[in-house]
Protein backbone atom coordinates (compact mmCIF):
# COMPACT_ATOMS: atom_id res chain seq x y z
CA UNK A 1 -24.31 -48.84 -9.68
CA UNK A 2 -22.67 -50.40 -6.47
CA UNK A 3 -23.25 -49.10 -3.34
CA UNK A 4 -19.76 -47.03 -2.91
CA UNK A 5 -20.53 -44.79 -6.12
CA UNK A 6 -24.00 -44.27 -4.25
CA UNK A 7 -22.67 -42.56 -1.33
CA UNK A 8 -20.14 -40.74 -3.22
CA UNK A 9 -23.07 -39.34 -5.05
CA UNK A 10 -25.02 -38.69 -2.37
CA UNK A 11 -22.41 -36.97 -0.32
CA UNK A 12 -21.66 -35.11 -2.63
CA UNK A 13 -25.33 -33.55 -3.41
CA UNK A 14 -25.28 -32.63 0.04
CA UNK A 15 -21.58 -30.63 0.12
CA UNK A 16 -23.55 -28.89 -2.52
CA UNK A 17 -26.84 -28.21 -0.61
CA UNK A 18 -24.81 -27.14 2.03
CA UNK A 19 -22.70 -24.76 -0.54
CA UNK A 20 -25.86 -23.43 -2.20
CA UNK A 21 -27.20 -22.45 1.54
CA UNK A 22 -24.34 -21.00 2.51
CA UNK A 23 -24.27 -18.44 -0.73
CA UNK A 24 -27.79 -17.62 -0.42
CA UNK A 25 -27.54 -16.73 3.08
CA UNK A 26 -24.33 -14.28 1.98
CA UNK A 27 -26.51 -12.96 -0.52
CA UNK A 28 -29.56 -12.04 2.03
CA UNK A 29 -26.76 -10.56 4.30
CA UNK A 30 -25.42 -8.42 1.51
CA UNK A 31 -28.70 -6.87 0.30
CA UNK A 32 -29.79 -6.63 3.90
CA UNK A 33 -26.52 -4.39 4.27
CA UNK A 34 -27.55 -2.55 0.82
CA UNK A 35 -31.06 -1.66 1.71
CA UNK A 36 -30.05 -0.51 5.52
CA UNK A 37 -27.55 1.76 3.17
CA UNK A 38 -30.45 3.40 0.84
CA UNK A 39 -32.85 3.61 3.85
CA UNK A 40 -30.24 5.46 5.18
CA UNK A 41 -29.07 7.45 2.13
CA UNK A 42 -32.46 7.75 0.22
CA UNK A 43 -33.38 10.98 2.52
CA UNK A 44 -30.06 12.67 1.70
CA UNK A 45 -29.90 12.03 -1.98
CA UNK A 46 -33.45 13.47 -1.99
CA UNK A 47 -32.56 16.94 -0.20
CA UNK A 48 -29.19 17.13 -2.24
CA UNK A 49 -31.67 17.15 -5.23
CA UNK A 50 -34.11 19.67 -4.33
CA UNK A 51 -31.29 22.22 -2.58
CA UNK A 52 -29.73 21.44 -6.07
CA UNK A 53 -32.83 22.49 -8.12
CA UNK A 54 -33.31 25.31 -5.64
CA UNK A 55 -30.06 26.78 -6.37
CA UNK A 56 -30.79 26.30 -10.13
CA UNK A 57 -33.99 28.11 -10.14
CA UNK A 58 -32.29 31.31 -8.04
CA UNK A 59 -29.16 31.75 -10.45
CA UNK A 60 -31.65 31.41 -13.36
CA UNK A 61 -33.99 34.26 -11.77
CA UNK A 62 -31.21 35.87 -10.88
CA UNK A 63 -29.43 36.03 -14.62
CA UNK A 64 -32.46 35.78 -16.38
CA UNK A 65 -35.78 36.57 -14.23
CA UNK A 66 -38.53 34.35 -14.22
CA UNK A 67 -41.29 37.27 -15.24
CA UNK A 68 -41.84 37.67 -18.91
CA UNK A 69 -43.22 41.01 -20.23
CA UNK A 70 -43.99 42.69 -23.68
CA UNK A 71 -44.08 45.72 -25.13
CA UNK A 72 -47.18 46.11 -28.08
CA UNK A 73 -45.36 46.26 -31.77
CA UNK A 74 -44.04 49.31 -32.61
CA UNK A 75 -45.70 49.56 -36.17
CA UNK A 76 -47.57 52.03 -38.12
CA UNK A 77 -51.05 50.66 -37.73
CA UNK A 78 -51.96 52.39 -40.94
CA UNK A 79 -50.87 49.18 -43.23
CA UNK A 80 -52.83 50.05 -46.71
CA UNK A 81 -51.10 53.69 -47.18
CA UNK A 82 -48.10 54.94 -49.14
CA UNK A 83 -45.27 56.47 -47.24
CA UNK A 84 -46.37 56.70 -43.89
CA UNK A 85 -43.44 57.14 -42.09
CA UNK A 86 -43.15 53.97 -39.68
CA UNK A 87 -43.03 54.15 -35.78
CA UNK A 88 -40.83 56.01 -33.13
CA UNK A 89 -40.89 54.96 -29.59
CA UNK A 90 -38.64 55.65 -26.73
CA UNK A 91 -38.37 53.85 -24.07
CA UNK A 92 -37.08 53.77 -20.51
CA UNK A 93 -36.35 50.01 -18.99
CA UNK A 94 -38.31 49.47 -16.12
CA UNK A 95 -36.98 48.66 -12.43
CA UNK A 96 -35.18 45.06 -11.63
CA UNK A 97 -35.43 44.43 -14.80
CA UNK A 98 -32.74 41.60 -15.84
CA UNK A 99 -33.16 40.66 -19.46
CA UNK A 100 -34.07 42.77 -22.78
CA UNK A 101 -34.84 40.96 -25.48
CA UNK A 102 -35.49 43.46 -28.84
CA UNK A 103 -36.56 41.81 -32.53
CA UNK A 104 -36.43 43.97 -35.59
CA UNK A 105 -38.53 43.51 -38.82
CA UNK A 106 -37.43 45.78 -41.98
CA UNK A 107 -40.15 47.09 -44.45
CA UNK A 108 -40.71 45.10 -47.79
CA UNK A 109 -39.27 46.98 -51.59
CA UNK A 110 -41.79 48.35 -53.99
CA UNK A 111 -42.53 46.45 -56.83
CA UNK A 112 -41.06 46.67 -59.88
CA UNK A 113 -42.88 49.21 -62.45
CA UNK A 114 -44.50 47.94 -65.99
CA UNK A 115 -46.04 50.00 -68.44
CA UNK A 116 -47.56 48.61 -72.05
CA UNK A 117 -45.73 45.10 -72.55
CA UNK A 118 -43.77 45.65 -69.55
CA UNK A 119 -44.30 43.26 -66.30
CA UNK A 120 -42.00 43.98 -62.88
CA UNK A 121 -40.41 41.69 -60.65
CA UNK A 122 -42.50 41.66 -56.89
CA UNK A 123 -40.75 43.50 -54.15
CA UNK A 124 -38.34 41.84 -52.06
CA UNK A 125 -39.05 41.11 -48.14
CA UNK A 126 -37.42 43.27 -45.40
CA UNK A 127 -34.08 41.31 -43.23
CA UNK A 128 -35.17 40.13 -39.44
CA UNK A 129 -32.87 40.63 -36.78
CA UNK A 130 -32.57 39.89 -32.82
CA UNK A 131 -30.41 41.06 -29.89
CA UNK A 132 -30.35 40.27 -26.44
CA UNK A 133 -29.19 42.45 -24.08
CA UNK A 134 -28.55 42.44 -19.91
CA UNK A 135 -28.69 44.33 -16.98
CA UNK A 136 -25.46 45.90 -15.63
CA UNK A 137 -22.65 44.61 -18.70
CA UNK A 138 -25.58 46.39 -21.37
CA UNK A 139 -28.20 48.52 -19.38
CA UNK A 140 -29.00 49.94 -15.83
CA UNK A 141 -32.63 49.19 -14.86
CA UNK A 142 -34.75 52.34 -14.29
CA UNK A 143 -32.59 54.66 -15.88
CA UNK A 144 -30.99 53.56 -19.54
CA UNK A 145 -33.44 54.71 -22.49
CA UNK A 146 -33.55 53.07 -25.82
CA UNK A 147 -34.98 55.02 -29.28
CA UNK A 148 -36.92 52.39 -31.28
CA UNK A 149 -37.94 52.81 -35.31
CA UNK A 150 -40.25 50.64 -37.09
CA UNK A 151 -39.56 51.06 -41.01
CA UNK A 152 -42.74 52.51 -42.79
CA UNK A 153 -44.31 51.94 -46.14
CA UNK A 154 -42.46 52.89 -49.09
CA UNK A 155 -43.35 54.96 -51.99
CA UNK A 156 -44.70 53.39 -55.09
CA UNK A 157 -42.39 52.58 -58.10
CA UNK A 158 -43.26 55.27 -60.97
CA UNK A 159 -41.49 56.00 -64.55
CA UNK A 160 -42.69 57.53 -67.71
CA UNK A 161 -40.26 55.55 -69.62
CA UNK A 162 -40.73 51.82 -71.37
CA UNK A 163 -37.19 50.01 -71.54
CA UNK A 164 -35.41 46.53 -71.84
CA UNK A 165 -34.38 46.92 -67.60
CA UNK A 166 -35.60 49.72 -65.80
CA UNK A 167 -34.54 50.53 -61.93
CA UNK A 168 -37.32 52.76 -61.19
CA UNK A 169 -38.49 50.93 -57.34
CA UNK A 170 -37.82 51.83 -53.91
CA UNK A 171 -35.87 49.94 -51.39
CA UNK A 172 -37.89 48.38 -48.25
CA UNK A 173 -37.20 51.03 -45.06
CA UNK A 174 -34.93 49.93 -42.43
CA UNK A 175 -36.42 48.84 -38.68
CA UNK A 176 -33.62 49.60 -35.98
CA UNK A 177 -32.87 50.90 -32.56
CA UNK A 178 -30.57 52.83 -30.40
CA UNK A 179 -29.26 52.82 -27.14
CA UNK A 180 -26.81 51.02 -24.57
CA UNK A 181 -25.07 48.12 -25.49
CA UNK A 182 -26.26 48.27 -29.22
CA UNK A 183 -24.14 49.66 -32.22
CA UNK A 184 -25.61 50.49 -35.73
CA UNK A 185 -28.33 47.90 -34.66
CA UNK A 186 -30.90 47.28 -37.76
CA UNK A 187 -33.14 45.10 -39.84
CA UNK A 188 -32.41 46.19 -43.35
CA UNK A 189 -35.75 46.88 -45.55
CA UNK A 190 -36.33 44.40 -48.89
CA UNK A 191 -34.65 45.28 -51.72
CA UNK A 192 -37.57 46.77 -54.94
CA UNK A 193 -38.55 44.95 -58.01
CA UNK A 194 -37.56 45.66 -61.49
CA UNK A 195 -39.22 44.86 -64.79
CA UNK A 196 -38.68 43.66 -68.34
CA UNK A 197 -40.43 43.84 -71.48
CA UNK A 198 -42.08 40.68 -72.16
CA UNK A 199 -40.11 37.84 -73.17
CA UNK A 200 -42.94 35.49 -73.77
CA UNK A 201 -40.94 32.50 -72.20
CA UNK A 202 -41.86 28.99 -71.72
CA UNK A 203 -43.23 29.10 -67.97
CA UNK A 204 -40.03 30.33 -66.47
CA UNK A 205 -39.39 32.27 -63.21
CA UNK A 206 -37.18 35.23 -63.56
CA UNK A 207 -35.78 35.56 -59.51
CA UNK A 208 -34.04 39.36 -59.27
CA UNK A 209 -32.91 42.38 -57.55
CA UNK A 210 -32.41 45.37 -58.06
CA UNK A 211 -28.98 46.26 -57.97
CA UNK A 212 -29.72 50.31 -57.65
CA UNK A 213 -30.10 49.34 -53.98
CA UNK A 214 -27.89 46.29 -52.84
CA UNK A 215 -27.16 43.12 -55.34
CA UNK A 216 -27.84 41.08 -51.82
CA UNK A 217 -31.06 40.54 -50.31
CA UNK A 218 -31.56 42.65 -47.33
CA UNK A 219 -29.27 42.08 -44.10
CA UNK A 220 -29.05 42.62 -40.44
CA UNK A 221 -26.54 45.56 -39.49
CA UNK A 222 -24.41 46.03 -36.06
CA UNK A 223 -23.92 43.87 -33.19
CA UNK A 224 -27.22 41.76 -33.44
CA UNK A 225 -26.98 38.11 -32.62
CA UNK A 226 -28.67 36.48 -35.36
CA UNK A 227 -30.34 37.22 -38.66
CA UNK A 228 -32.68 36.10 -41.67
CA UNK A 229 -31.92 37.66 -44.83
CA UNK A 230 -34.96 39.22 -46.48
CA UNK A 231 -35.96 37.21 -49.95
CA UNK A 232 -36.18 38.30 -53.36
CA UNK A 233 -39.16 39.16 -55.39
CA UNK A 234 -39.56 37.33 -58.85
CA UNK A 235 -42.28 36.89 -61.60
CA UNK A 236 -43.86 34.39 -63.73
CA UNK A 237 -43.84 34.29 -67.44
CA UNK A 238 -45.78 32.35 -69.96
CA UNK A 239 -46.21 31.55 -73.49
CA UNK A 240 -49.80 30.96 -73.41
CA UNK A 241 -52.20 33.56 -71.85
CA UNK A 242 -51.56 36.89 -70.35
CA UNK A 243 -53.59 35.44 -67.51
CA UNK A 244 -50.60 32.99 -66.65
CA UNK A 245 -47.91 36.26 -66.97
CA UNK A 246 -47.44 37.73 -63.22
CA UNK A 247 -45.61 39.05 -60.81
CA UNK A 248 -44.73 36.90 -57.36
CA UNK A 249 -43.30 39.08 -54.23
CA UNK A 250 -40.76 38.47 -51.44
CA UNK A 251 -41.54 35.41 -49.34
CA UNK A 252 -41.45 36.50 -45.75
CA UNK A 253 -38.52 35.79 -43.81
CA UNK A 254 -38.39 35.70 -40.07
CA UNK A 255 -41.55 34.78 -37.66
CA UNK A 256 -43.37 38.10 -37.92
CA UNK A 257 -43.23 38.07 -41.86
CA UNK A 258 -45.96 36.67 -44.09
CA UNK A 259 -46.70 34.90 -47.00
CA UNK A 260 -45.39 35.81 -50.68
CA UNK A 261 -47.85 37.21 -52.87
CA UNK A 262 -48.62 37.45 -56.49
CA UNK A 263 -49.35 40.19 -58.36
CA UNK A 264 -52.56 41.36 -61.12
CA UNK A 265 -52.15 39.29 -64.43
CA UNK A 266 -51.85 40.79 -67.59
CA UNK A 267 -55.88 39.88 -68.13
CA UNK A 268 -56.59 42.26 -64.77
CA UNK A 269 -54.85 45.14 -66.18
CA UNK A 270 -55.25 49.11 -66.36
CA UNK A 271 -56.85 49.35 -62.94
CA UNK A 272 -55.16 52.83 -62.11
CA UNK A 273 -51.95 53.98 -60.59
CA UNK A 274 -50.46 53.11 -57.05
CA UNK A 275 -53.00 50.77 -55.98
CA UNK A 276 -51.40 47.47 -55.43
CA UNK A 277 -50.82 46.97 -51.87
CA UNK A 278 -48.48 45.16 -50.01
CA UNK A 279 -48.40 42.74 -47.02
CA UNK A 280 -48.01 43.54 -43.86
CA UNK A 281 -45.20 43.41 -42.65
CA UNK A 282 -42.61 43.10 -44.38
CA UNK A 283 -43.84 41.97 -47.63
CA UNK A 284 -42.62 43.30 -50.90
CA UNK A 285 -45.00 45.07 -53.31
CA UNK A 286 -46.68 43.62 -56.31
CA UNK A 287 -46.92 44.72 -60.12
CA UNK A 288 -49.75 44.47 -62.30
CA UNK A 289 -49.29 44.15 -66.53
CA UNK A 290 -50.08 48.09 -67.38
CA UNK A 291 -51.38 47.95 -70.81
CA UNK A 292 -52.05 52.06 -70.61
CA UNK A 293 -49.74 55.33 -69.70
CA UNK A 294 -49.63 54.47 -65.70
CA UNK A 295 -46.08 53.12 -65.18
CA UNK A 296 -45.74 51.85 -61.32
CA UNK A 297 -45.41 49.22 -59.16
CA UNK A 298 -46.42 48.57 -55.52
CA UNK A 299 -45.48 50.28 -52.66
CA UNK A 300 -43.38 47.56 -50.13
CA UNK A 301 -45.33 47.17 -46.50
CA UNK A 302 -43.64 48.87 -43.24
CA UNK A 303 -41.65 46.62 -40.67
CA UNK A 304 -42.09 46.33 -36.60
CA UNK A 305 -40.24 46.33 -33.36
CA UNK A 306 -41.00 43.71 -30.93
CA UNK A 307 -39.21 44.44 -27.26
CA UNK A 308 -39.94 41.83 -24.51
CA UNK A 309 -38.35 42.20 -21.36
CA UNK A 310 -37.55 39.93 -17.93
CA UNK A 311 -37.86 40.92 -14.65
């Protein structure tokens, strides 16, 4: 390499030093100039965030509240008895309150009845329903009253006679309440069993309702704003052993409900008349086999009223 291509070179290295200095001493300016800006800024972006959460928190208390309150269920604490005529409460909403939250639960259907090779569908569950309701466009704190029913037990299902269908059951008793802002407002109570004679099947479910009551499982009625839809009752035939022939209730439906149950087998018969419980609440009643005269099926549990309020 001669001499002149050296210097070129080397002149040329330094233009560049001298460019690359020149850019990095920009760059220092320039975040200099941004980090004055957020020192600057950082305190005001902080108190716009808080005065913004601040007024977030006051036009949610003042919609909404911040203080949660309940009402106990309004039930008939007698579970394990026929008939007993549910729960009446009435109610007056307390000062400043702001919200009014009310959940209704209908009673389960009786089970179907079975007499000698007879065996009933289980009871269907009760509908759950829930409305929300607020101060000044529904209710006036301190002074608007609300009437609250909690569905009861039904009777059992009870025939003297042994045929191919037979619609003897009782439909699940409805939960609801009255007052401002609400119209026709109700959780629907399960829809009863019904039976066959045996058919002897090949493990098969037989899923029904009884259509003396509604061909639907149970509903919501009136302005609520949602629903669940109570669930049928079915039953469980076999081929093999009356011990595998049985009756399966309602599953519950809603978050007070409970679990489905199943029903005596034909090997746990003859153990009397309206004695088969249901599940509380909500839950449809079950049916034994009834190898003797009794003809019935389970009486369906009572429902509840759950009111919770925000102040």
């Amino acid at each position: 390499m001669d001499i002149l291509t050296l210097g070129k070179m080397n002149q040329m290295a330094k233009d560049t030093n001298q460019a690359l200095e020149l850019m990095a001493n920009h760059v220092y300016e320039g975040l200099n100039d941004i980090c004055e800006v957020q020192a600057v800024q950082l305190p005001i972006l902080q108190t716009a965030v808080a005065d913004g959460i601040t007024v977030i928190e006051e036009a949610a208390a003042g919609a909404g509240g911040t203080d949660m309150y309940e009402l106990p269920f309004i039930m008939h604490t007698s579970h394990d008895s026929v008939s007993n005529g549910g729960c009446h409460l009435q109610w007056t909403v307390p000062d400043e309150t702001k919200v009014v939250k009310i959940e209704l639960q209908g009673g389960g259907g009786s089970g179907g009845p079975s007499q000698c090779c007879m065996i009933g569908r289980g009871g269907g569950t009760g509908a759950y329903a829930s409305k929300m309701l607020y101060a000044d466009t529904h209710f006036t704190p301190g002074s608007s009253v609300y009437d609250f029913c909690s569905g009861g037990t039904t009777p059992c299902s009870c025939c003297t006679c042994c045929t191919a269908i037979n619609a003897c059951g009782w439909c699940g008793c409805p939960s609801y309440a009255n007052g401002p802002g609400l119209s026709g407002y109700c959780a629907n109570g399960g829809t009863s069993g019904w039976n066959i004679c045996s058919t002897w099947c090949y493990s098969c479910f037989h899923p029904a309702q009884n259509g003396n009551c509604n061909s639907q499982p149970a509903c919501a009625c009136g302005n609520f704003d949602h629903q669940i839809q109570g669930i049928s009752g079915t039953l469980h035939e076999s081929q093999y052993c009356w011990n595998d022939k049985y009756s399966i209730a309602g599953p519950g439906s809603g978050p007070f409900a409970v679990s489905s149950m199943t029903g005596m087998d034909g090997c746990r018969a003859n153990v009397g008349c309206c004695v088969h419980h249901s599940l509380f609440p909500s839950g449809g009643g079950g049916t034994p086999y009834a190898h003797s005269s009794c003809c019935w099926g389970g009486w369906g549990a009572g429902g509840l009223v759950k009111v919770t309020y925000w102040k």
